[in-house]
PDB file of N, CA and C in Angstrom:
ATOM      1  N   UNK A   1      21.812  -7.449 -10.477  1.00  0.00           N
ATOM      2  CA  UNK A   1      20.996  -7.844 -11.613  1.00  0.00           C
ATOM      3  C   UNK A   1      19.947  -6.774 -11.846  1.00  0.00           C
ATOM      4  N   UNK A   2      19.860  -6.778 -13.020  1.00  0.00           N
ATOM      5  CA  UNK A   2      19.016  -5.367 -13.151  1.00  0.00           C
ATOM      6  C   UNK A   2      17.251  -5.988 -13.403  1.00  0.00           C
ATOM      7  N   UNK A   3      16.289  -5.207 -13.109  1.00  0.00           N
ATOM      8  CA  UNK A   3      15.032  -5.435 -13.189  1.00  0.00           C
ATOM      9  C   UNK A   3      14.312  -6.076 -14.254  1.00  0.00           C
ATOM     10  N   UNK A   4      14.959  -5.353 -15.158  1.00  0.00           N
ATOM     11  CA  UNK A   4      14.573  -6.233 -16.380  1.00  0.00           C
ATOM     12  C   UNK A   4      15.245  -7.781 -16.878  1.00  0.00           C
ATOM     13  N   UNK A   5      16.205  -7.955 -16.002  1.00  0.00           N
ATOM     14  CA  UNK A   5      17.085  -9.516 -16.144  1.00  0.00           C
ATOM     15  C   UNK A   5      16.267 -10.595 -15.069  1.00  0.00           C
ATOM     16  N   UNK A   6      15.303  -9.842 -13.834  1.00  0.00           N
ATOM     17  CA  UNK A   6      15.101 -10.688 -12.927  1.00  0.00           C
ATOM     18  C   UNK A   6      13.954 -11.864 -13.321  1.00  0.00           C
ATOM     19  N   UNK A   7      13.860 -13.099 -12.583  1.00  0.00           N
ATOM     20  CA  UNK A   7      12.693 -13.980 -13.175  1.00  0.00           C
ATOM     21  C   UNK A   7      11.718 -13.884 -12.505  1.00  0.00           C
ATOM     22  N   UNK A   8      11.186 -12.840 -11.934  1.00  0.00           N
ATOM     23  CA  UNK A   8      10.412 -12.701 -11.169  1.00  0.00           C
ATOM     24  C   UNK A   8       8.760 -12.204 -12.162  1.00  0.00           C
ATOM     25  N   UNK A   9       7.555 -12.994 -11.999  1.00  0.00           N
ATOM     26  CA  UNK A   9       6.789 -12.720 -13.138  1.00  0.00           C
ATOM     27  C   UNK A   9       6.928 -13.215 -14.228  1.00  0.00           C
ATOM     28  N   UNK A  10       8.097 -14.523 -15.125  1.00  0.00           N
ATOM     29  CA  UNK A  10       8.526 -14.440 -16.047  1.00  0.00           C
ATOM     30  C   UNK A  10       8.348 -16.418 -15.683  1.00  0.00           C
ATOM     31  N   UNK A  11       8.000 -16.817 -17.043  1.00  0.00           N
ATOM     32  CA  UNK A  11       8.066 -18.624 -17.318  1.00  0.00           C
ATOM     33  C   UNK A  11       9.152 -19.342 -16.813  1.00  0.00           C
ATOM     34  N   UNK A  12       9.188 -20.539 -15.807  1.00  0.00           N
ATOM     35  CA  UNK A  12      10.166 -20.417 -15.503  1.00  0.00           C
ATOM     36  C   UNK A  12      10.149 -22.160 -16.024  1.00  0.00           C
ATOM     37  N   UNK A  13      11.242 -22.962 -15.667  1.00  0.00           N
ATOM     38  CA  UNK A  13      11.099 -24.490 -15.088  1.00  0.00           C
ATOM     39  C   UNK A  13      11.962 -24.810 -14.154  1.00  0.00           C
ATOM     40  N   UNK A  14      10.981 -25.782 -13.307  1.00  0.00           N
ATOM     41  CA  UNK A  14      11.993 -25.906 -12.243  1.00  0.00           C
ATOM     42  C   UNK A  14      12.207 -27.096 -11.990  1.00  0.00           C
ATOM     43  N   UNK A  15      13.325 -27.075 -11.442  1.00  0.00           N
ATOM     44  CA  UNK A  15      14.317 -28.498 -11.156  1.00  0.00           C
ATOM     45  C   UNK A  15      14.004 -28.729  -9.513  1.00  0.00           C
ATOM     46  N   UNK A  16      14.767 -30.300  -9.828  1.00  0.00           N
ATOM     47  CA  UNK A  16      14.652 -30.929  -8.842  1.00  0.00           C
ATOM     48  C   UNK A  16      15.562 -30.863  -7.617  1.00  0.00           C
ATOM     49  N   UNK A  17      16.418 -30.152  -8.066  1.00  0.00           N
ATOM     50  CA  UNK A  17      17.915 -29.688  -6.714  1.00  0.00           C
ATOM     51  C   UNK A  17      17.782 -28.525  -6.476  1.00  0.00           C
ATOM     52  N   UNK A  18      18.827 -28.129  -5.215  1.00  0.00           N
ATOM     53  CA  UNK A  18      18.954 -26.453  -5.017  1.00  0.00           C
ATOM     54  C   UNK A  18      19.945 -25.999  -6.550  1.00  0.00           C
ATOM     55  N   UNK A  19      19.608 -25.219  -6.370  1.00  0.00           N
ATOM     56  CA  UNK A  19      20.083 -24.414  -7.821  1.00  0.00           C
ATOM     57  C   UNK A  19      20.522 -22.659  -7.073  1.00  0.00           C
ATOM     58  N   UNK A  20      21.756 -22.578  -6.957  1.00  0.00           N
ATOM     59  CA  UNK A  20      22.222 -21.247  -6.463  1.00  0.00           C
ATOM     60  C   UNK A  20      22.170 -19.933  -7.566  1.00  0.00           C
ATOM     61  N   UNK A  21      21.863 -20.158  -8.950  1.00  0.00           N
ATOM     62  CA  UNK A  21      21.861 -19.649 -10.069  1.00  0.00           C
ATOM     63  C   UNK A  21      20.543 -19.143  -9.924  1.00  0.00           C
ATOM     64  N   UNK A  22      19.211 -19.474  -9.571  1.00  0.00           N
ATOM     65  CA  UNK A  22      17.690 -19.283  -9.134  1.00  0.00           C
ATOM     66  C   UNK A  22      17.748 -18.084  -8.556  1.00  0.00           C
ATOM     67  N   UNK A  23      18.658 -17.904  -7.026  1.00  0.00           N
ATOM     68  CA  UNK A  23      18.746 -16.842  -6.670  1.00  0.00           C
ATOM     69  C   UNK A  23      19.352 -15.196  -7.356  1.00  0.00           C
ATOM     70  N   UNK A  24      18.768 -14.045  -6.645  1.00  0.00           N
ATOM     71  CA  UNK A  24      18.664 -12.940  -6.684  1.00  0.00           C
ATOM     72  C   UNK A  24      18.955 -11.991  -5.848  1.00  0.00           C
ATOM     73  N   UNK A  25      19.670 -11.062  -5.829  1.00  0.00           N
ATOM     74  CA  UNK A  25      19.403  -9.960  -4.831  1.00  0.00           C
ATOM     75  C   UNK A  25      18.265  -8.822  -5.276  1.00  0.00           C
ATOM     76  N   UNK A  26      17.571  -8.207  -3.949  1.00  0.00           N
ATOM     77  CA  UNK A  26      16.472  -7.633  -4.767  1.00  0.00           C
ATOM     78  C   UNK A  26      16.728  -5.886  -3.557  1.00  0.00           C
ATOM     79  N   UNK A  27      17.207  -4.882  -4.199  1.00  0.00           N
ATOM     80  CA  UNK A  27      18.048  -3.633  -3.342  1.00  0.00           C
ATOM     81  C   UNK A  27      16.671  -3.276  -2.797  1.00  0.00           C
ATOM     82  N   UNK A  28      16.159  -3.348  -1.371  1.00  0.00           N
ATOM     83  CA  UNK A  28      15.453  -2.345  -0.601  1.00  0.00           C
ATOM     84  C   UNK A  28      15.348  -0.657  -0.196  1.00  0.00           C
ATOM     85  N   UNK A  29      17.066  -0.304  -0.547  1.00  0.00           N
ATOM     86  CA  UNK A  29      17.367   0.660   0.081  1.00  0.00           C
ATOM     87  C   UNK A  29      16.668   1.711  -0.502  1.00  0.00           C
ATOM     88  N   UNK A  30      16.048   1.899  -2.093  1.00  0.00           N
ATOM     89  CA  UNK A  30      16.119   2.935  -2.315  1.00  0.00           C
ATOM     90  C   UNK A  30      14.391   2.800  -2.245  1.00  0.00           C
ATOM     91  N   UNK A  31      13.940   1.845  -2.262  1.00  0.00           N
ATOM     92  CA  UNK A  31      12.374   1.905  -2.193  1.00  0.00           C
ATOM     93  C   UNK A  31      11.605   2.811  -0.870  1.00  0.00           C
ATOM     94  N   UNK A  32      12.758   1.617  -0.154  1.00  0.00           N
ATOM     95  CA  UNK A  32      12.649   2.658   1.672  1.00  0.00           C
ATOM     96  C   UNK A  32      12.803   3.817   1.726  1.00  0.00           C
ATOM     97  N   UNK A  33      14.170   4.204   1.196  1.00  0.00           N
ATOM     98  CA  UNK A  33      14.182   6.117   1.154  1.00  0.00           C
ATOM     99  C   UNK A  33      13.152   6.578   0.790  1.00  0.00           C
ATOM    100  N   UNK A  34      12.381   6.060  -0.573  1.00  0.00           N
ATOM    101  CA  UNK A  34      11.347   7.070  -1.154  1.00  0.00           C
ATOM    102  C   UNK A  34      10.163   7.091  -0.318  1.00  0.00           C
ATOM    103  N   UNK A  35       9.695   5.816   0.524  1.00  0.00           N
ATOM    104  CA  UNK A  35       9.025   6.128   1.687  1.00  0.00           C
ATOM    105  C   UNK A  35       9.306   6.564   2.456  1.00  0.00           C
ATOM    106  N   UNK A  36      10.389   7.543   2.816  1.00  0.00           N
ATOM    107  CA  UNK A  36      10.828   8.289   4.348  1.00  0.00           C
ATOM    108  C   UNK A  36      11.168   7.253   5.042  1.00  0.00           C
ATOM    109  N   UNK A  37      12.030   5.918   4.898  1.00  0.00           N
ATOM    110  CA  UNK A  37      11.667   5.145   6.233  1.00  0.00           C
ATOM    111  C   UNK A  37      13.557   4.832   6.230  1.00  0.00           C
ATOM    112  N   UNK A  38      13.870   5.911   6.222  1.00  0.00           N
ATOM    113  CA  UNK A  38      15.319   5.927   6.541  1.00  0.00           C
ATOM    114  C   UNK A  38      15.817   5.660   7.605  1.00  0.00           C
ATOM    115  N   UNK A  39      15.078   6.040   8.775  1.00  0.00           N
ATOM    116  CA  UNK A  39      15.545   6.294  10.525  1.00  0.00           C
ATOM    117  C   UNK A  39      14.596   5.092  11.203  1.00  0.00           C
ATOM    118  N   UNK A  40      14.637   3.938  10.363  1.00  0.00           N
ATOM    119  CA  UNK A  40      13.451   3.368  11.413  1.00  0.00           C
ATOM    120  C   UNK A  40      12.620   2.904  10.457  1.00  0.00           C
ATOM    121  N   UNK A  41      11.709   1.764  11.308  1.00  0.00           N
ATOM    122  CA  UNK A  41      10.523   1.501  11.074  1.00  0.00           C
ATOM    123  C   UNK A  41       9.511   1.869  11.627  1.00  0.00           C
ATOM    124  N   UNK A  42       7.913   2.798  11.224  1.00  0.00           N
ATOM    125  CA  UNK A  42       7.053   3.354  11.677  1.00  0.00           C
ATOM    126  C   UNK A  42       6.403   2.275  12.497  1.00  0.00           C
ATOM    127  N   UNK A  43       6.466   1.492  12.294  1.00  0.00           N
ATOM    128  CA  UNK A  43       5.467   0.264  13.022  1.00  0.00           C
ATOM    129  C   UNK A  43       6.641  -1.020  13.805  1.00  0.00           C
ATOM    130  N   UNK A  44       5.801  -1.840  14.719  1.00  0.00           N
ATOM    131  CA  UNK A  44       6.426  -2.778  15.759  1.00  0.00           C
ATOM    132  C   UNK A  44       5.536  -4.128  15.565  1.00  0.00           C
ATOM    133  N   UNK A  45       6.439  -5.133  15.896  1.00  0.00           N
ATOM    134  CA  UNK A  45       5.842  -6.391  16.318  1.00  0.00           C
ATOM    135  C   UNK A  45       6.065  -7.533  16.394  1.00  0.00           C
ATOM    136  N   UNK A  46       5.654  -8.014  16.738  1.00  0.00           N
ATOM    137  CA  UNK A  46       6.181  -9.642  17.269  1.00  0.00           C
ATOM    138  C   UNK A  46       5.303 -11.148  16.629  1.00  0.00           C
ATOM    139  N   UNK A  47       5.534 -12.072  16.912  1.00  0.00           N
ATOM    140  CA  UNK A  47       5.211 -13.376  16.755  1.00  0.00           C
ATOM    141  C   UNK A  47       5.031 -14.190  18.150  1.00  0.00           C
ATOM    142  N   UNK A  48       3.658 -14.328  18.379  1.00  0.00           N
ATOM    143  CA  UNK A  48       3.581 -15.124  19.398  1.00  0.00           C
ATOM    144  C   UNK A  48       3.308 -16.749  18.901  1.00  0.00           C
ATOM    145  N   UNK A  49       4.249 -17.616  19.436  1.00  0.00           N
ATOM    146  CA  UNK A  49       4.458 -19.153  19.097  1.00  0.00           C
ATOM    147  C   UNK A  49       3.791 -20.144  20.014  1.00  0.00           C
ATOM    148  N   UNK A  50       2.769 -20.794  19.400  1.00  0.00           N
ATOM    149  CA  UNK A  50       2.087 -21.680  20.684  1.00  0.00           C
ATOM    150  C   UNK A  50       2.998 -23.139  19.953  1.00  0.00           C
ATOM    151  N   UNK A  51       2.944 -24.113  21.376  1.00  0.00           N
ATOM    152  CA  UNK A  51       3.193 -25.748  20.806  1.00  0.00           C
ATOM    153  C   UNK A  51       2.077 -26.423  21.310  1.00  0.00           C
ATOM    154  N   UNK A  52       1.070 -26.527  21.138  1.00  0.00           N
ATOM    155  CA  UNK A  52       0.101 -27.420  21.132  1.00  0.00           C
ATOM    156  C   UNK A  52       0.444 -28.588  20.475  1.00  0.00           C
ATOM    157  N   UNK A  53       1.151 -28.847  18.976  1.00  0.00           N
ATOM    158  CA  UNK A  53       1.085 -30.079  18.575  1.00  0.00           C
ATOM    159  C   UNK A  53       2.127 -30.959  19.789  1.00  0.00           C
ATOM    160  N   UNK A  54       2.929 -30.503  20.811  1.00  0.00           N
ATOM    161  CA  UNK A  54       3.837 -30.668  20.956  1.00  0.00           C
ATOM    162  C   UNK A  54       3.209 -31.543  22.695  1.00  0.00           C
ATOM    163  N   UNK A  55       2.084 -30.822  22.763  1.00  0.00           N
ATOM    164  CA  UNK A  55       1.539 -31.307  24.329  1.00  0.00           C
ATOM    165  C   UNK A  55       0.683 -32.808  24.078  1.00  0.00           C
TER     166      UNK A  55
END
C-alpha cells in the first residue's frame, strides 16, 4: 500500500469487530538503510517484569 493510500493521520470510524481490512504493512527496510542500521542495532535491551499484583 502506498503512503499516500495509508489511514494513518486520516478520519477514520471504527467498528465494533476485528476488521482485517484496518490492517497495513508499513516497509522498515529502507528507513533503516538510510540510517546505516543495516548490520545491527546500535543499542541493547531488555524488559525487566515484576508480579507484585500476583503476591
Amino acid at each position: 500500500m502506498s503512503h499516500e493510500r495509508m489511514p494513518l493521520g486520516q478520519s477514520t470510524s471504527y467498528t465494533d469487530q476485528y476488521d482485517p481490512q484496518l490492517l497495513f504493512p508499513l516497509s522498515r527496510a529502507e528507513t533503516r538503510a538510510g540510517l546505516g542500521l543495516n548490520n545491527g542495532w546500535p543499542w541493547f535491551g531488555g524488559d525487566v517484569w515484576q508480579a507484585y499484583e500476583l503476591s
